[in-house]
PDB file of N, CA and C in Angstrom:
ATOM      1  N   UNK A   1     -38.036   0.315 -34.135  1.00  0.00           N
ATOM      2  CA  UNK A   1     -37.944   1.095 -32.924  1.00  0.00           C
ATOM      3  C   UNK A   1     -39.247   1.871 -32.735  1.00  0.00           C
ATOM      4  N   UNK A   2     -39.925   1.639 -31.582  1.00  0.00           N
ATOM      5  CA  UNK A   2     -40.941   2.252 -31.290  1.00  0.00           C
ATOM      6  C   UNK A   2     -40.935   3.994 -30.624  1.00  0.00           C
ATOM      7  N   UNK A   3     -42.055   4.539 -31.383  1.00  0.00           N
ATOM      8  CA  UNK A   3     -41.925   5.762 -30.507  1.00  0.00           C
ATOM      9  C   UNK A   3     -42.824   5.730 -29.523  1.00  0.00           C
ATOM     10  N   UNK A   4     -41.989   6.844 -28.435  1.00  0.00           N
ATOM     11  CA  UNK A   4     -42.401   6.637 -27.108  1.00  0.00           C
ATOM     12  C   UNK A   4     -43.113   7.808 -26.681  1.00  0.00           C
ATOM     13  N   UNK A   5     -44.270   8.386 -26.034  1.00  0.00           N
ATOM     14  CA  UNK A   5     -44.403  10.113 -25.681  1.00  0.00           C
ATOM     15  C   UNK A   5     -43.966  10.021 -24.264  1.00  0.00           C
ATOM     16  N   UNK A   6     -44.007  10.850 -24.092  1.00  0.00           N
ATOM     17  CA  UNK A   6     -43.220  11.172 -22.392  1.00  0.00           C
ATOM     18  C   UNK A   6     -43.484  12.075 -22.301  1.00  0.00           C
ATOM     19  N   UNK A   7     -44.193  12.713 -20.833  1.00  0.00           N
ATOM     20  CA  UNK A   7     -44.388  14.310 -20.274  1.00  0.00           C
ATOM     21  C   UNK A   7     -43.364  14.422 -19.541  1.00  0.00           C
ATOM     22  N   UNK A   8     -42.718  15.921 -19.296  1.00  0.00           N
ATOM     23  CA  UNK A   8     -41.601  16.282 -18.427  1.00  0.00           C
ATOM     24  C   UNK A   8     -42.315  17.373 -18.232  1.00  0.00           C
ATOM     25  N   UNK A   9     -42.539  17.960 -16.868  1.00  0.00           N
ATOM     26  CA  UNK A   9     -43.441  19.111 -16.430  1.00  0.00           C
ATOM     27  C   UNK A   9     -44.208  19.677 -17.466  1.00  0.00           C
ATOM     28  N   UNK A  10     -45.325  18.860 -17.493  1.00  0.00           N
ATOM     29  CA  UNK A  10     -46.355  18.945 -18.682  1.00  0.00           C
ATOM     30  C   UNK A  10     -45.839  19.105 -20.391  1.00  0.00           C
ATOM     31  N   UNK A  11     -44.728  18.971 -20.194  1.00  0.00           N
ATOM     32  CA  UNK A  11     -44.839  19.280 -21.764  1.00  0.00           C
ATOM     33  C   UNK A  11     -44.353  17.758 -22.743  1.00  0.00           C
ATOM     34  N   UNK A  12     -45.250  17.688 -23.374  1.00  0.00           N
ATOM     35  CA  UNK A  12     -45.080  16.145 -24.593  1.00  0.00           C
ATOM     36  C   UNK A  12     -43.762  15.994 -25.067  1.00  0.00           C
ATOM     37  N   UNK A  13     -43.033  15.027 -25.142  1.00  0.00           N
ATOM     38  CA  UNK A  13     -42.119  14.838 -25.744  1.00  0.00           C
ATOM     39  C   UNK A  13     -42.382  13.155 -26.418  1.00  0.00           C
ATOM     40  N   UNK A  14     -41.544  13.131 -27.862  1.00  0.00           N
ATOM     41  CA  UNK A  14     -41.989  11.576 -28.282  1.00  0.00           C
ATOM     42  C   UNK A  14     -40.663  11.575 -28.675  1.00  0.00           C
ATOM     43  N   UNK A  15     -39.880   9.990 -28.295  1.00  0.00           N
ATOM     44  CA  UNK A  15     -38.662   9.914 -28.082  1.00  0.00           C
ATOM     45  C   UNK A  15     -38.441   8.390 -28.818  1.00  0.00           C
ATOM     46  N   UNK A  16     -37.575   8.138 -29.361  1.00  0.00           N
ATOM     47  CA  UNK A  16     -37.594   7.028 -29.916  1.00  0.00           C
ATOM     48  C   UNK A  16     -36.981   5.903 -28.737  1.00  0.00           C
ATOM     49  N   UNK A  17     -37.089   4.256 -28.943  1.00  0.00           N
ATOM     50  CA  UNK A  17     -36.823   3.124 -27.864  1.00  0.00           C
ATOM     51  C   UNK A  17     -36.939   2.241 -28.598  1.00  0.00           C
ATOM     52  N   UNK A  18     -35.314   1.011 -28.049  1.00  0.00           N
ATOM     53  CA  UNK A  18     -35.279  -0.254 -28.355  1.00  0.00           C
ATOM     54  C   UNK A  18     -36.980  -1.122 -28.029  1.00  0.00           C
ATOM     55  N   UNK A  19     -37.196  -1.848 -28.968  1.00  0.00           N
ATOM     56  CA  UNK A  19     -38.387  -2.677 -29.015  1.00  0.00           C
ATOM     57  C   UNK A  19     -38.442  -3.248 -27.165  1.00  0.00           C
ATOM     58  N   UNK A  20     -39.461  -2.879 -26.567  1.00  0.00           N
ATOM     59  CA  UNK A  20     -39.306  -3.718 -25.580  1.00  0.00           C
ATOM     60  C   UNK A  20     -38.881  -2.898 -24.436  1.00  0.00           C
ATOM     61  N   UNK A  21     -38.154  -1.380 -24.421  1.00  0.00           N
ATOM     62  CA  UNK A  21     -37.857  -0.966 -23.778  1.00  0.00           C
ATOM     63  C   UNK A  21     -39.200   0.250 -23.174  1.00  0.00           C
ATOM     64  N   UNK A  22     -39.973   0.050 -23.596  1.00  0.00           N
ATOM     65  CA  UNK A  22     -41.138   0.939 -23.449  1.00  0.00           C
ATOM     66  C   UNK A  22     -41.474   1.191 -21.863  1.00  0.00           C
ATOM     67  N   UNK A  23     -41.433   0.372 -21.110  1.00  0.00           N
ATOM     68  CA  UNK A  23     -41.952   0.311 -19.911  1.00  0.00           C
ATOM     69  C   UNK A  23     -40.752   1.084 -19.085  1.00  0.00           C
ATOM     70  N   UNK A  24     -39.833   0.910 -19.190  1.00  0.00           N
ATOM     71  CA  UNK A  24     -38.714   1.191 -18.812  1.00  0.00           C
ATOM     72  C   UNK A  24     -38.101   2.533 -18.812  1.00  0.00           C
ATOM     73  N   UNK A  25     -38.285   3.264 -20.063  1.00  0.00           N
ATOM     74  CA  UNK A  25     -38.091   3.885 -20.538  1.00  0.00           C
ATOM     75  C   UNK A  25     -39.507   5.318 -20.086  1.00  0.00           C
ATOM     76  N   UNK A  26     -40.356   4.414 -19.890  1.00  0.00           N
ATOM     77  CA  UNK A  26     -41.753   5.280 -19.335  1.00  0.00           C
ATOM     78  C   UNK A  26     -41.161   5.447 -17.672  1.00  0.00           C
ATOM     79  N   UNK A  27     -40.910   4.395 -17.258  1.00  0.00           N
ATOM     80  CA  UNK A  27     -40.579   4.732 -15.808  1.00  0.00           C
ATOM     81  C   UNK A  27     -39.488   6.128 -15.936  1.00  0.00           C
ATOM     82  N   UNK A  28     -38.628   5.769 -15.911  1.00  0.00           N
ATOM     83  CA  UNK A  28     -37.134   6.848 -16.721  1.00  0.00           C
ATOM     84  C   UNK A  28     -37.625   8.252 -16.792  1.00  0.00           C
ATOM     85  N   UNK A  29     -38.759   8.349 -17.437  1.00  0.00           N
ATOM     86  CA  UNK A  29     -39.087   9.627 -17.564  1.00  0.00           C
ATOM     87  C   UNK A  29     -40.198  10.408 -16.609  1.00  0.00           C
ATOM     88  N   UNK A  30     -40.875   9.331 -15.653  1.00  0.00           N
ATOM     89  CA  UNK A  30     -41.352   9.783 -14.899  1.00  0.00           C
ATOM     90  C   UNK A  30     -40.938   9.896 -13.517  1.00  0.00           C
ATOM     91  N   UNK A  31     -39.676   9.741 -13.402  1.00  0.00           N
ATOM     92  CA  UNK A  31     -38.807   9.525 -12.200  1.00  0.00           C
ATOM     93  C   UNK A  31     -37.834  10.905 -12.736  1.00  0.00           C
ATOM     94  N   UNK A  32     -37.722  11.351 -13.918  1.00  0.00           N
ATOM     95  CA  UNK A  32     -37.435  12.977 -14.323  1.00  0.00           C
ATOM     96  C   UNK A  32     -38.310  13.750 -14.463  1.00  0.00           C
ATOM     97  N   UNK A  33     -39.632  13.631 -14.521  1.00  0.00           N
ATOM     98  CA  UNK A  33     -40.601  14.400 -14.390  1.00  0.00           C
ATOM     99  C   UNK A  33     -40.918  14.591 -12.875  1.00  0.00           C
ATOM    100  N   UNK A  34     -40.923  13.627 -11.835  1.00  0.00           N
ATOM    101  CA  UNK A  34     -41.136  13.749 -10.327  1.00  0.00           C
ATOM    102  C   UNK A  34     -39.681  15.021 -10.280  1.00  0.00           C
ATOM    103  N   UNK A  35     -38.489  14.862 -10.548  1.00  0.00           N
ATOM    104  CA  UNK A  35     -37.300  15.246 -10.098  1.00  0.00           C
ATOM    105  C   UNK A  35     -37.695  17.308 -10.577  1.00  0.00           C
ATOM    106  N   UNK A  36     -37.797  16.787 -12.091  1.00  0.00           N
ATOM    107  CA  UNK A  36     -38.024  18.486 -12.269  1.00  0.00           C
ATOM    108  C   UNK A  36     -39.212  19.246 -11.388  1.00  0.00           C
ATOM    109  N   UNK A  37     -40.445  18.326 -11.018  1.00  0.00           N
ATOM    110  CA  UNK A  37     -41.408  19.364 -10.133  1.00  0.00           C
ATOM    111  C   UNK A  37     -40.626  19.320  -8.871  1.00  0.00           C
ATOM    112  N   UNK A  38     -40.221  18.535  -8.321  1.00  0.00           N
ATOM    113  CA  UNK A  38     -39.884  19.047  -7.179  1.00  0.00           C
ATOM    114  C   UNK A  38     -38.618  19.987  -7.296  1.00  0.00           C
ATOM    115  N   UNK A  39     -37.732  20.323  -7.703  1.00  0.00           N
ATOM    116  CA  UNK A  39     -36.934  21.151  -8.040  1.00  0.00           C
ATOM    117  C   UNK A  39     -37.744  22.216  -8.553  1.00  0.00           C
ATOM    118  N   UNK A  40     -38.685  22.517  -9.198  1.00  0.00           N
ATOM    119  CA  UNK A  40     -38.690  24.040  -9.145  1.00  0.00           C
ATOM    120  C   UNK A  40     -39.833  24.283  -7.973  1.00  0.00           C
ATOM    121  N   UNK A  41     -39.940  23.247  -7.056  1.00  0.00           N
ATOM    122  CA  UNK A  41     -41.047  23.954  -6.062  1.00  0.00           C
ATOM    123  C   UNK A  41     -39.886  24.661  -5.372  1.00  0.00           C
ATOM    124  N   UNK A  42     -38.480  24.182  -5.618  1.00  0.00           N
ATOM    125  CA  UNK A  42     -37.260  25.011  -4.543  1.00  0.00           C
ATOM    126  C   UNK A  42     -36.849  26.198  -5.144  1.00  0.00           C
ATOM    127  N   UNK A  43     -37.031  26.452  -6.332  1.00  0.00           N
ATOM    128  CA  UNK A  43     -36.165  27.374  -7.019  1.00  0.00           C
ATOM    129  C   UNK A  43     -37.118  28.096  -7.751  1.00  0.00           C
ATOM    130  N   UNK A  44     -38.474  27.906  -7.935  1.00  0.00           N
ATOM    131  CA  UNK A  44     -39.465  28.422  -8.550  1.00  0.00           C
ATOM    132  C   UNK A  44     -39.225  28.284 -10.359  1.00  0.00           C
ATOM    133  N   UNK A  45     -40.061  29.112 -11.020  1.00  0.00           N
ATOM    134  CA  UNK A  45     -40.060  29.039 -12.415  1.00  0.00           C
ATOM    135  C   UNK A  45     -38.961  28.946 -13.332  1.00  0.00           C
ATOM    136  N   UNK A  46     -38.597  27.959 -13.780  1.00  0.00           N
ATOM    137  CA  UNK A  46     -37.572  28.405 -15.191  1.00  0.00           C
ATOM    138  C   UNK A  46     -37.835  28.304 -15.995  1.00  0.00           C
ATOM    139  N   UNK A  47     -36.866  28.480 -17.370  1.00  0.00           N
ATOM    140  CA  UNK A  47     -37.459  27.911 -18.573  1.00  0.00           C
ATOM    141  C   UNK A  47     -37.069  26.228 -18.370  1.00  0.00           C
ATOM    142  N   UNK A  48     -37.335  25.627 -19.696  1.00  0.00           N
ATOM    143  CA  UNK A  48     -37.557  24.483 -20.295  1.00  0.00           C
ATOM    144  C   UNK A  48     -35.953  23.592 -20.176  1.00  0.00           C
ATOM    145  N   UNK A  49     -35.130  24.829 -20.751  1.00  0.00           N
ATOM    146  CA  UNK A  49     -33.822  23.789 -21.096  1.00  0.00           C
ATOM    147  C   UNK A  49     -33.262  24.098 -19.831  1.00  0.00           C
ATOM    148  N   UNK A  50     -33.250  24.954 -18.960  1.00  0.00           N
ATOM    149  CA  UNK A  50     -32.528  25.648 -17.398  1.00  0.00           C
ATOM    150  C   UNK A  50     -32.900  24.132 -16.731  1.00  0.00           C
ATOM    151  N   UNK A  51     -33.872  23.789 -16.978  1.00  0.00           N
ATOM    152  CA  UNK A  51     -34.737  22.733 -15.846  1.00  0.00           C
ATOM    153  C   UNK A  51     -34.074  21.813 -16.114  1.00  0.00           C
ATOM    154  N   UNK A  52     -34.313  21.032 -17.682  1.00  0.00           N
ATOM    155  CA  UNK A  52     -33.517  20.029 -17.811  1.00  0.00           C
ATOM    156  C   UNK A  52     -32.333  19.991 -17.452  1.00  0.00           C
ATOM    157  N   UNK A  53     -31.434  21.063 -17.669  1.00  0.00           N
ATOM    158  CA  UNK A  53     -30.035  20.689 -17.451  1.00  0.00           C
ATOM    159  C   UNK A  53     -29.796  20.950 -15.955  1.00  0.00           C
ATOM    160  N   UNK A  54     -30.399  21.502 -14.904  1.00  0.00           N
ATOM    161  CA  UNK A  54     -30.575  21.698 -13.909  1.00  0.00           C
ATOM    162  C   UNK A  54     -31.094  20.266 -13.433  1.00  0.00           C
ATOM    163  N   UNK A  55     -31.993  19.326 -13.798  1.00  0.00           N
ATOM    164  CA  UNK A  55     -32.228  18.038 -13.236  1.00  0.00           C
ATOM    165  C   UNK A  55     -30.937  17.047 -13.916  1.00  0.00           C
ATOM    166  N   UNK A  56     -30.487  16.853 -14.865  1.00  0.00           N
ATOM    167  CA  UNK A  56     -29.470  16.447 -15.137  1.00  0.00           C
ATOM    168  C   UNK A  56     -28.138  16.455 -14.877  1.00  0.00           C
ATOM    169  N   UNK A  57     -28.061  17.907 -14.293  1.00  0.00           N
ATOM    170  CA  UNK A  57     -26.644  18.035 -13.250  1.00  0.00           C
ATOM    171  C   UNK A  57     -27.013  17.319 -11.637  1.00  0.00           C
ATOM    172  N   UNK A  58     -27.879  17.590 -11.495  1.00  0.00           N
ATOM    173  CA  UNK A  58     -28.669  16.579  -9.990  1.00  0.00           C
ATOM    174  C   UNK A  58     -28.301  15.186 -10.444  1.00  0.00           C
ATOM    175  N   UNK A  59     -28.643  14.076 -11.342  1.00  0.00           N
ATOM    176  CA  UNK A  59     -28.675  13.070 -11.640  1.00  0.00           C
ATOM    177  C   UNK A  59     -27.083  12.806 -11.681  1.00  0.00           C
ATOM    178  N   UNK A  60     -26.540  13.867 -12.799  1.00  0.00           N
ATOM    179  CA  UNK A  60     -25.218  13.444 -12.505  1.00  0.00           C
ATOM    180  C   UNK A  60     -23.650  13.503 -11.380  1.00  0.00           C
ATOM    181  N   UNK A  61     -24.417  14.098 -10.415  1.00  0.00           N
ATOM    182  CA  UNK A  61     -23.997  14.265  -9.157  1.00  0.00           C
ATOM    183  C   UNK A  61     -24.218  13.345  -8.600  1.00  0.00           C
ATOM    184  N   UNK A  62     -25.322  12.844  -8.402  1.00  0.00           N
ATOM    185  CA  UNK A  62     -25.560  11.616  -7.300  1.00  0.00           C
ATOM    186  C   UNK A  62     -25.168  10.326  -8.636  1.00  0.00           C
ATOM    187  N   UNK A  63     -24.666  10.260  -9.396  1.00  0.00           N
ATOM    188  CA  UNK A  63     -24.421   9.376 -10.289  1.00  0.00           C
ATOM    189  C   UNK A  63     -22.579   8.851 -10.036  1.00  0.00           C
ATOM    190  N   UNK A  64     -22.319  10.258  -9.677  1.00  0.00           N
ATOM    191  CA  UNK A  64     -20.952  10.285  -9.177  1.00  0.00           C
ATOM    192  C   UNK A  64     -21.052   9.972  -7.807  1.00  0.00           C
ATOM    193  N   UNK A  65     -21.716  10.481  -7.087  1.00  0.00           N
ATOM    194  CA  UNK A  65     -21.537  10.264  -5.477  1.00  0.00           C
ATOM    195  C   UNK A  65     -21.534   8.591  -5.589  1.00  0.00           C
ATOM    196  N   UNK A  66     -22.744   7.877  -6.273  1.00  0.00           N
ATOM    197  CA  UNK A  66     -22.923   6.459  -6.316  1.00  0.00           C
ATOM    198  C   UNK A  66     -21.610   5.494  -6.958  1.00  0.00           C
ATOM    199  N   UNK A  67     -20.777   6.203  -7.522  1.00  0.00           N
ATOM    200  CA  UNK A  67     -19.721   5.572  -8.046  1.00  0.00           C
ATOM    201  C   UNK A  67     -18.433   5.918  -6.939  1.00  0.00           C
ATOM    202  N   UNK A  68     -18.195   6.812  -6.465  1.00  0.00           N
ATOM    203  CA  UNK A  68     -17.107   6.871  -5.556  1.00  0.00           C
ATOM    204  C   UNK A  68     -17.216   6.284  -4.250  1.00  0.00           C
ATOM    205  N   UNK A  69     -18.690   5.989  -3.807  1.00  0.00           N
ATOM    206  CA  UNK A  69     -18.817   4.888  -2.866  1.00  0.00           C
ATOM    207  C   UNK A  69     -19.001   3.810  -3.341  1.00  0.00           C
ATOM    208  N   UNK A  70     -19.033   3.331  -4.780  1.00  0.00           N
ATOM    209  CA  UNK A  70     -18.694   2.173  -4.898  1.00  0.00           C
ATOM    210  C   UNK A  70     -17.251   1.616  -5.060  1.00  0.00           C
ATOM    211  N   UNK A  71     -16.435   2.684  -5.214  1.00  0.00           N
ATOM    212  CA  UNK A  71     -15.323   2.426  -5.546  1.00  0.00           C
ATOM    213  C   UNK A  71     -14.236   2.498  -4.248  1.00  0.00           C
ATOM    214  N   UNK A  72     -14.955   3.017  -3.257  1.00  0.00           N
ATOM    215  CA  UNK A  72     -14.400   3.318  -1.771  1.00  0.00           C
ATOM    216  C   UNK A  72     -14.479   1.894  -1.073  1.00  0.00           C
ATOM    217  N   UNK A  73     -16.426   1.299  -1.896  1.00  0.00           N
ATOM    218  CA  UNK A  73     -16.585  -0.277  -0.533  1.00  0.00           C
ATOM    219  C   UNK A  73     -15.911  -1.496  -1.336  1.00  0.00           C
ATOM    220  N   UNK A  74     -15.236  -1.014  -2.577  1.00  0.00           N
ATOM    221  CA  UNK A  74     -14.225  -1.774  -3.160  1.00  0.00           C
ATOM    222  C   UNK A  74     -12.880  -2.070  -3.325  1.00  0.00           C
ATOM    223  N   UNK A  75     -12.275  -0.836  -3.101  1.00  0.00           N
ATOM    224  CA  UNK A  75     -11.216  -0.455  -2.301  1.00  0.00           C
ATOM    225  C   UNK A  75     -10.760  -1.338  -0.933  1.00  0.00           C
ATOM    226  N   UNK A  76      -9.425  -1.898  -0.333  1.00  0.00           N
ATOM    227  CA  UNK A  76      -9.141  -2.192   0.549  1.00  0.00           C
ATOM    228  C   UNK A  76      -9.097  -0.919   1.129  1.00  0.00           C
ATOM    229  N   UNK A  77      -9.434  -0.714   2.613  1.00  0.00           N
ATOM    230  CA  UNK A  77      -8.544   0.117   3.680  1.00  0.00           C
ATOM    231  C   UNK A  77      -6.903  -0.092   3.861  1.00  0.00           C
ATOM    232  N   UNK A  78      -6.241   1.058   3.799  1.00  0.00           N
ATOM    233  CA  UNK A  78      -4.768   1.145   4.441  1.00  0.00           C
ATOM    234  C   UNK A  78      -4.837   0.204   5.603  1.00  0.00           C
ATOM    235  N   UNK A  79      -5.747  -0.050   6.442  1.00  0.00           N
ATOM    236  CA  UNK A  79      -5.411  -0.851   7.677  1.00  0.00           C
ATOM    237  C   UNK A  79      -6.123  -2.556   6.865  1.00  0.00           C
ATOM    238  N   UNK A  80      -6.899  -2.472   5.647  1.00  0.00           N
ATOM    239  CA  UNK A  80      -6.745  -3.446   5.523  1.00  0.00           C
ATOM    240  C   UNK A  80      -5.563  -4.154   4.800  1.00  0.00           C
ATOM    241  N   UNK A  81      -5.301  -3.541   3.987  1.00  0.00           N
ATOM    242  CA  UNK A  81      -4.044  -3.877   2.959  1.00  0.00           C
ATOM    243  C   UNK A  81      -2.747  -4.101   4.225  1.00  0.00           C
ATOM    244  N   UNK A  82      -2.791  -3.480   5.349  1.00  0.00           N
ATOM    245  CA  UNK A  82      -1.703  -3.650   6.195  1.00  0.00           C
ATOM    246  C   UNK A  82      -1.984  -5.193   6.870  1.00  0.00           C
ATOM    247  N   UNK A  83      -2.964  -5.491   7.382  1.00  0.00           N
ATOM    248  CA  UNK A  83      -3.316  -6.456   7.605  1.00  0.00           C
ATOM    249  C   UNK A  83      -2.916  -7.672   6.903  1.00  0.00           C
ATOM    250  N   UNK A  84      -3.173  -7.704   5.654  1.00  0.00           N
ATOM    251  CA  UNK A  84      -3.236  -8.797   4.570  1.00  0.00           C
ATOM    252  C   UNK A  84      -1.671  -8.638   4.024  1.00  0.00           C
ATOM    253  N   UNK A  85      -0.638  -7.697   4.088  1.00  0.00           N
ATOM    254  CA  UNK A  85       0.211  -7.635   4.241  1.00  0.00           C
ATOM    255  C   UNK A  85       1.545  -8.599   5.328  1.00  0.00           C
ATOM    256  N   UNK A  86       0.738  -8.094   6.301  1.00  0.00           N
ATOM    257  CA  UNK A  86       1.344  -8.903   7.484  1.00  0.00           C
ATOM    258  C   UNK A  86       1.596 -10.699   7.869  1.00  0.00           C
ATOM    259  N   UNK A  87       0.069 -10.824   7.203  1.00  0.00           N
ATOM    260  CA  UNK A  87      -0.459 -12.168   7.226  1.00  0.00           C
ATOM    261  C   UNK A  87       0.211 -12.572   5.665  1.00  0.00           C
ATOM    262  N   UNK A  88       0.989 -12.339   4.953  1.00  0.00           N
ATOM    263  CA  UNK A  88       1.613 -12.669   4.359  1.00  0.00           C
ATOM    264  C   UNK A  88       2.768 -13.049   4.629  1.00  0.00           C
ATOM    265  N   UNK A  89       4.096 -11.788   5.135  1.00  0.00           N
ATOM    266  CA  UNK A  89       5.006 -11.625   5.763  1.00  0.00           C
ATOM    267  C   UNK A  89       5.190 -12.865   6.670  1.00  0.00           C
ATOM    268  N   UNK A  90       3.768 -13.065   7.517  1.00  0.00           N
ATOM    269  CA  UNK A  90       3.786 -14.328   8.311  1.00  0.00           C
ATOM    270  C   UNK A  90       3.916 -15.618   7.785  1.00  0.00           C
ATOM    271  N   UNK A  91       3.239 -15.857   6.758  1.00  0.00           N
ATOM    272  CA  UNK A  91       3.324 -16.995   6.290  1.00  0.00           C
ATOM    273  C   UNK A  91       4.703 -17.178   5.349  1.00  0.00           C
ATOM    274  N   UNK A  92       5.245 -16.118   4.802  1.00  0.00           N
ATOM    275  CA  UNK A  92       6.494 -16.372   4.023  1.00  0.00           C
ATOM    276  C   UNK A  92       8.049 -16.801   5.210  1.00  0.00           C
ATOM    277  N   UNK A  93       7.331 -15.828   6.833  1.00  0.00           N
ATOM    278  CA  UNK A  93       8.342 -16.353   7.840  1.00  0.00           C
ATOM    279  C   UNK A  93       8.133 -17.833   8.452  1.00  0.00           C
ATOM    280  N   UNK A  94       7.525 -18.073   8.149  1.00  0.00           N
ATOM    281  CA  UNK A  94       6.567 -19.795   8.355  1.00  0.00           C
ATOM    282  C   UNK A  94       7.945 -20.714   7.900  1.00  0.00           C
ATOM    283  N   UNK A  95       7.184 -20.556   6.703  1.00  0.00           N
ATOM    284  CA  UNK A  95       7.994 -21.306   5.489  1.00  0.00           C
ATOM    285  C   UNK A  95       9.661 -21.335   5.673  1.00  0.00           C
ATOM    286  N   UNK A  96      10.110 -20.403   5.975  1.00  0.00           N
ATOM    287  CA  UNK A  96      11.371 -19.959   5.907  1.00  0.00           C
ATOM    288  C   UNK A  96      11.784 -20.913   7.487  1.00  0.00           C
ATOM    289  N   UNK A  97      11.392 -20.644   8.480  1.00  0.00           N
ATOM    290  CA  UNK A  97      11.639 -21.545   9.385  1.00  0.00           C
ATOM    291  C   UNK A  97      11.441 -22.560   9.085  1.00  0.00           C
ATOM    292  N   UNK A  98      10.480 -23.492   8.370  1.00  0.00           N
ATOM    293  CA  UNK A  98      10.391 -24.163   8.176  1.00  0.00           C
ATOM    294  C   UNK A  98      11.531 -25.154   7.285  1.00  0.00           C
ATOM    295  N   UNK A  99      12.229 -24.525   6.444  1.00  0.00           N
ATOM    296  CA  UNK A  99      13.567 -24.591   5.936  1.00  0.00           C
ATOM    297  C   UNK A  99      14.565 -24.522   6.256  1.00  0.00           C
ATOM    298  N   UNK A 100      14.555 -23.668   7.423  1.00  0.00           N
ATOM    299  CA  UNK A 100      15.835 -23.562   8.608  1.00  0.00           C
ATOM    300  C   UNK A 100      15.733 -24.533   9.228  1.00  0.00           C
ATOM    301  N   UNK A 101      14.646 -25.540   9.964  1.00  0.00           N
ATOM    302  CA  UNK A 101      14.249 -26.435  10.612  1.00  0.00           C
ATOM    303  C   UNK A 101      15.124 -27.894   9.947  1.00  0.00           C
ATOM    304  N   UNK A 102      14.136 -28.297   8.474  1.00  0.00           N
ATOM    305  CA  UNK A 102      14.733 -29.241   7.822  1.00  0.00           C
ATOM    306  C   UNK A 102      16.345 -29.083   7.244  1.00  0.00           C
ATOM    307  N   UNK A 103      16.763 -27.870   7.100  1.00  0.00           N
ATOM    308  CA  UNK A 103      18.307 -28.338   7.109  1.00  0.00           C
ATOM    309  C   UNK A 103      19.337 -28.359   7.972  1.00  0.00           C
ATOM    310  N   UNK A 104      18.508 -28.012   9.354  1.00  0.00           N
ATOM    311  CA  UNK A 104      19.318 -28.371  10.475  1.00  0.00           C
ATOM    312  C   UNK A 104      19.513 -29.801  10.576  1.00  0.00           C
ATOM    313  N   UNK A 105      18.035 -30.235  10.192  1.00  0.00           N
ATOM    314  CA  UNK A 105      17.878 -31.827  10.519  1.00  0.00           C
ATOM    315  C   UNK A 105      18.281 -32.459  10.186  1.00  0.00           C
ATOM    316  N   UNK A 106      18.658 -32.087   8.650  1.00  0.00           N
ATOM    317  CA  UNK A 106      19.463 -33.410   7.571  1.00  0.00           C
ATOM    318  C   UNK A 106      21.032 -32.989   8.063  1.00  0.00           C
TER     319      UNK A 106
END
């Protein structure tokens, strides 16, 4: 496992990573380093661990927002489930005439 350094609002950090994950893992941290400067240009100075856990409650907010709309455009609608409901109902009344039909006949 390779070690990795990483800046988060200037300050060094060296973090350990699966072989291979280096690039990845560099992006990762500079997409939390963009997140913490711009957050304290809103809120001005904090310390070190305020920030982190302050960008990490951000991440995990929109981590949630990204999961409950995935789970919403996965979800049927009430008007769809009624739909697909119906078109069932229909086809089981199909059938059923269709049985009323042939034992009239025979």
């Amino acid at each position: 496992m390779p070690d990795l350094d990483i800046v988060i609002n200037g300050k060094p950090y060296t973090i350990r990573c699966n072989d291979g994950e280096e690039a990845h893992v560099s992006a990762l941290a500079d997409e939390l380093d963009a997140r913490a400067k711009r957050l304290l240009r809103g809120v001005g100075p904090v310390d070190e661990a305020r920030l982190l856990v302050m960008v990490a409650l951000i991440l995990a907010d929109e981590l949630q927002d990204a999961r409950s709309a995935q789970a919403s455009a996965a979800a049927p609608t009430a008007a769809q489930g009624a739909d697909d409901l119906a078109r069932a109902i229909d086809a089981v009344a199909a059938r059923i005439e269709a049985v009323a039909a042939r034992l009239r006949a025979a």
